[in-house]
Structure formats: structure tokens, C-alpha cells
C-alpha atoms as a PDB file:
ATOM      1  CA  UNK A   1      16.068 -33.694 -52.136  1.00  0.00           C
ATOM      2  CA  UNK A   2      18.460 -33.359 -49.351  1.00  0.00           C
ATOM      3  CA  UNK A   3      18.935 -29.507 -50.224  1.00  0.00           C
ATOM      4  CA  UNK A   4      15.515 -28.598 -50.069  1.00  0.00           C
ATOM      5  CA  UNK A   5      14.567 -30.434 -46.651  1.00  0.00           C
ATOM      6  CA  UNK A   6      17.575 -28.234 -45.307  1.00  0.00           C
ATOM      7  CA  UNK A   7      16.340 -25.453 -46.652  1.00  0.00           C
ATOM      8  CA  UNK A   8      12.802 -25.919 -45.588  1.00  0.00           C
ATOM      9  CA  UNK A   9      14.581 -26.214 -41.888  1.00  0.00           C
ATOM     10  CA  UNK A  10      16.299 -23.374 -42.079  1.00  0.00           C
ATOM     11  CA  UNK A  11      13.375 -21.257 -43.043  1.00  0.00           C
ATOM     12  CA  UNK A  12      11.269 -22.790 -40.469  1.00  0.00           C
ATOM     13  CA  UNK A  13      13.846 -21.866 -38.058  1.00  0.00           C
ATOM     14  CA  UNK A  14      13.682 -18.378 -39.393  1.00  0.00           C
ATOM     15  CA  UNK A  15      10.042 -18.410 -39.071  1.00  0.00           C
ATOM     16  CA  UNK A  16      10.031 -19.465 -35.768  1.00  0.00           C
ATOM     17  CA  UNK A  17      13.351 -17.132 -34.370  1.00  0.00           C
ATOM     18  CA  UNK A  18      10.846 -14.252 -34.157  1.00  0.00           C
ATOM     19  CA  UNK A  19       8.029 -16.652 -32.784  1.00  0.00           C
ATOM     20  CA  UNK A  20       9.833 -17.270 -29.427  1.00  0.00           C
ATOM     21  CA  UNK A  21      12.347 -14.154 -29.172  1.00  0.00           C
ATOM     22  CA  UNK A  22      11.264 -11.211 -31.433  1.00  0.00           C
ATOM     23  CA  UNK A  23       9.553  -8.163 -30.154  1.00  0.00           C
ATOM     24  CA  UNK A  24       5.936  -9.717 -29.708  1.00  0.00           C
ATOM     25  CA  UNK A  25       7.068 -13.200 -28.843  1.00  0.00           C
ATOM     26  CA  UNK A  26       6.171 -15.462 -26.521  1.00  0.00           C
ATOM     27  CA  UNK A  27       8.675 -15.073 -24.059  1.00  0.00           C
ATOM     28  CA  UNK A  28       8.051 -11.278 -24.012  1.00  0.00           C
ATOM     29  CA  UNK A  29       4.510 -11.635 -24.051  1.00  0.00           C
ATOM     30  CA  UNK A  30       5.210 -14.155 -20.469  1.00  0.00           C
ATOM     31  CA  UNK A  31       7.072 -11.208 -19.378  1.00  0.00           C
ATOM     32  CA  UNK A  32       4.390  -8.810 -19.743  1.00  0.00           C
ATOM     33  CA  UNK A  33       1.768 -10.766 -18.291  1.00  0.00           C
ATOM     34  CA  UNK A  34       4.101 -11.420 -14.876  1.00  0.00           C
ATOM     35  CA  UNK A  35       4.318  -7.437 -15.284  1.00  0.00           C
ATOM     36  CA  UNK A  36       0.925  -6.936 -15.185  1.00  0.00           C
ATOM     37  CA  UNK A  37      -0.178  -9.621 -12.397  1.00  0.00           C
ATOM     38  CA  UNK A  38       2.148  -7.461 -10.396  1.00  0.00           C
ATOM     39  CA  UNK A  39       0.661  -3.890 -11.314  1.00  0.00           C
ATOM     40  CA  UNK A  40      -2.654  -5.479 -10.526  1.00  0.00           C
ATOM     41  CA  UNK A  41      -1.691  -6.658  -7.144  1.00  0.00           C
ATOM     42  CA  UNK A  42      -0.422  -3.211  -6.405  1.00  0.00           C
ATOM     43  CA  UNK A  43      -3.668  -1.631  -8.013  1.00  0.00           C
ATOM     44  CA  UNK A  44      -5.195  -3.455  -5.032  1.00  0.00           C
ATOM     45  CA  UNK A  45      -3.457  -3.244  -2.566  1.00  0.00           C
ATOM     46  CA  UNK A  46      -3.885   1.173  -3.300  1.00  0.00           C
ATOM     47  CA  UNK A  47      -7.950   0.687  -3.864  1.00  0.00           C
ATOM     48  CA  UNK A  48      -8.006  -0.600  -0.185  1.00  0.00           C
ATOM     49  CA  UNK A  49      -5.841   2.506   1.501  1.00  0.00           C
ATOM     50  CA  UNK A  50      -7.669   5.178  -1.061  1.00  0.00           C
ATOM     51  CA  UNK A  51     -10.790   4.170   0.045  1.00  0.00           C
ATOM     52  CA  UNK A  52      -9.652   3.967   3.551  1.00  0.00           C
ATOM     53  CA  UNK A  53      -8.356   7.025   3.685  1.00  0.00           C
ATOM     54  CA  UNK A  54     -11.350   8.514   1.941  1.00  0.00           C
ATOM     55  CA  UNK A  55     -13.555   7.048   4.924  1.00  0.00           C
ATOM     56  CA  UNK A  56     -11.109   8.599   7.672  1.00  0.00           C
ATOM     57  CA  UNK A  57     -11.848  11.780   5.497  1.00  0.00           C
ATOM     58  CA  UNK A  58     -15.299  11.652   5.057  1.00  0.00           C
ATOM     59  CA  UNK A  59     -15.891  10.693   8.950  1.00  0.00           C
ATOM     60  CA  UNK A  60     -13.092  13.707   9.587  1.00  0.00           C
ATOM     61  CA  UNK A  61     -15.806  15.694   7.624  1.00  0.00           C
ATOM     62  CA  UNK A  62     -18.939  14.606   8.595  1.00  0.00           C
ATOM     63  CA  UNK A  63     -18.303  14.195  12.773  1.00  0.00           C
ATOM     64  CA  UNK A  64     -16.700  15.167  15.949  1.00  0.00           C
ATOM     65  CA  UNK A  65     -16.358  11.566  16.690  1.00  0.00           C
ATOM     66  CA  UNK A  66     -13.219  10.751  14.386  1.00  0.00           C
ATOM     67  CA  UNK A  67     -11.679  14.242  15.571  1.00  0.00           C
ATOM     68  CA  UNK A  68     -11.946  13.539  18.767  1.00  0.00           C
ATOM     69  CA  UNK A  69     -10.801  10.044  18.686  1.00  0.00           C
ATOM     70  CA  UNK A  70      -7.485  11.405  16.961  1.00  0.00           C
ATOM     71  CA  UNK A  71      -6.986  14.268  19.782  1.00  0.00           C
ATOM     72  CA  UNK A  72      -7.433  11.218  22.391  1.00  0.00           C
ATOM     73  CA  UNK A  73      -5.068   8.745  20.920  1.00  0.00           C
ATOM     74  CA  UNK A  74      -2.729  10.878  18.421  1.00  0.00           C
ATOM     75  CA  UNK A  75      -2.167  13.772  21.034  1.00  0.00           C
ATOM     76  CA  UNK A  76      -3.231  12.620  24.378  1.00  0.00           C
ATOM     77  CA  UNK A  77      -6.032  14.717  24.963  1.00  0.00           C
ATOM     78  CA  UNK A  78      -8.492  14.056  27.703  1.00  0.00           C
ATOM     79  CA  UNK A  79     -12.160  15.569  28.219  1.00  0.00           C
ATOM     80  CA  UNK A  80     -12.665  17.959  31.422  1.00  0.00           C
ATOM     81  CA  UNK A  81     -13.064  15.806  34.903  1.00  0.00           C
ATOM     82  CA  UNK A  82     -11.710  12.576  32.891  1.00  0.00           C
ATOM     83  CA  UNK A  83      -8.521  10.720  34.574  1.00  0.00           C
ATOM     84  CA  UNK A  84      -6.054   9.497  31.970  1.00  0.00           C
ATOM     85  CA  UNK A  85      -4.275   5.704  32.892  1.00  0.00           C
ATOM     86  CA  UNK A  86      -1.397   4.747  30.986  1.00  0.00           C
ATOM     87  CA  UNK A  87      -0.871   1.076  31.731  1.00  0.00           C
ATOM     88  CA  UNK A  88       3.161   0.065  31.527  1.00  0.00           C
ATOM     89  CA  UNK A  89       4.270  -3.613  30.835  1.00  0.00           C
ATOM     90  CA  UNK A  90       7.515  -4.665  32.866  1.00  0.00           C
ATOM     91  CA  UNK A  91      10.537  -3.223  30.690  1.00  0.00           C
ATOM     92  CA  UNK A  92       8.595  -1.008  28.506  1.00  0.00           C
ATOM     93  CA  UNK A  93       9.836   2.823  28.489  1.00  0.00           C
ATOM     94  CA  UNK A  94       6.642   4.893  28.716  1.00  0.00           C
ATOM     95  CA  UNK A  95       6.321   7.519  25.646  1.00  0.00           C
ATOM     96  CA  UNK A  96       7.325  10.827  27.236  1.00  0.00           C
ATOM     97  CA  UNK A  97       4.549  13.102  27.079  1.00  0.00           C
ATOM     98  CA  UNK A  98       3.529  16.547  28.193  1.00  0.00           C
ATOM     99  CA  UNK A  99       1.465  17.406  31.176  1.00  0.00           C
ATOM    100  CA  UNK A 100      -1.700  19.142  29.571  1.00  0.00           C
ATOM    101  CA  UNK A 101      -1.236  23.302  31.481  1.00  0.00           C
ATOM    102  CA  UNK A 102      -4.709  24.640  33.622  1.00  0.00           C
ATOM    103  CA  UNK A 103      -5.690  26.677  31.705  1.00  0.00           C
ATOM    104  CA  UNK A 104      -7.482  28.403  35.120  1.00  0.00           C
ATOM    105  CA  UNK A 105      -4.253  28.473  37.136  1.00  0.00           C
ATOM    106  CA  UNK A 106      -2.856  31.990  37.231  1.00  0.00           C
ATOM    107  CA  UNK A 107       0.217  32.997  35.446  1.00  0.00           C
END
């Protein structure tokens, strides 16, 4: 009697061995699940900068308004008979641009 119950216990162990640590158990299958929580996340996180970039595009396309609010802020650019003001804190370097050239004054 004592032979079989050890038996029995061995085989469940064997049943069991692939169960918890075989190629579809449950510890892998924990694994994959973290895996995917974090692929989903990222999924997310690149939904909300594809679609922002396709608005930026799509205004880009559409407008004058996004160009010119990139020429003003990206490059500097002002419109004819507009003054530009660059407001400095205390201890801040200003960014070192160029002085737009008349394109009137004579060469």
C-alpha cells in the first residue's frame, strides 16, 4: 500500500512539473501577460504621438496658420512692421540668433 501512494506522488509530481514550469505553464504564461501589459502601454503611449503628429500634418496641409506659427517660434520669423521682444529672466543666456537682412537695403 505504501508503494503505490509513493508512486501515485511521484506521478502527480510529474504531472504537475510541466503544470508550473513547462513551456505553457503558469509561470510562463505570468510572464507573458506582464509582457503584454507592457506592449500595450507602449501601443498607447504611440496612438497618442501618431495621431498627434498626423494633426500637426494635416493642419501643415490644410493652413497657413500652423506654417506660420512654426516660422514664428521654430525660426524666429516676424511679419513686416511687427517688433520682436525677447523677454530674459536674471541669469538666463539668451539663444543667439540671427538678425533677419533688409531685404531693400542695397548691397
Amino acid at each position: 500500500m505504501r508503494l503505490i501512494t509513493l508512486a501515485l506522488a511521484a506521478l502527480l509530481l510529474l504531472i504537475q512539473f510541466p503544470l508550473w514550469l513547462g513551456k505553457g505553464g503558469w509561470l510562463r504564461v505570468a510572464d507573458m501577460e506582464a509582457q503584454v501589459a507592457v506592449a500595450n502601454k507602449k501601443n498607447v503611449e504611440l496612438k497618442a504621438r501618431n495621431a498627434k503628429l498626423e494633426s500637426e500634418v494635416r493642419d501643415l496641409k490644410d493652413g497657413t496658420g500652423a506654417v506660420e506659427e512654426r516660422a514664428r517660434y521654430e525660426l524666429g520669423m516676424v511679419k513686416q512692421n511687427e517688433i520682436f521682444v525677447q523677454i530674459v529672466r536674471k541669469g538666463q543666456t539668451p539663444p543667439l540668433q540671427e538678425t533677419p537682412v533688409d531685404a531693400a537695403a542695397p548691397h
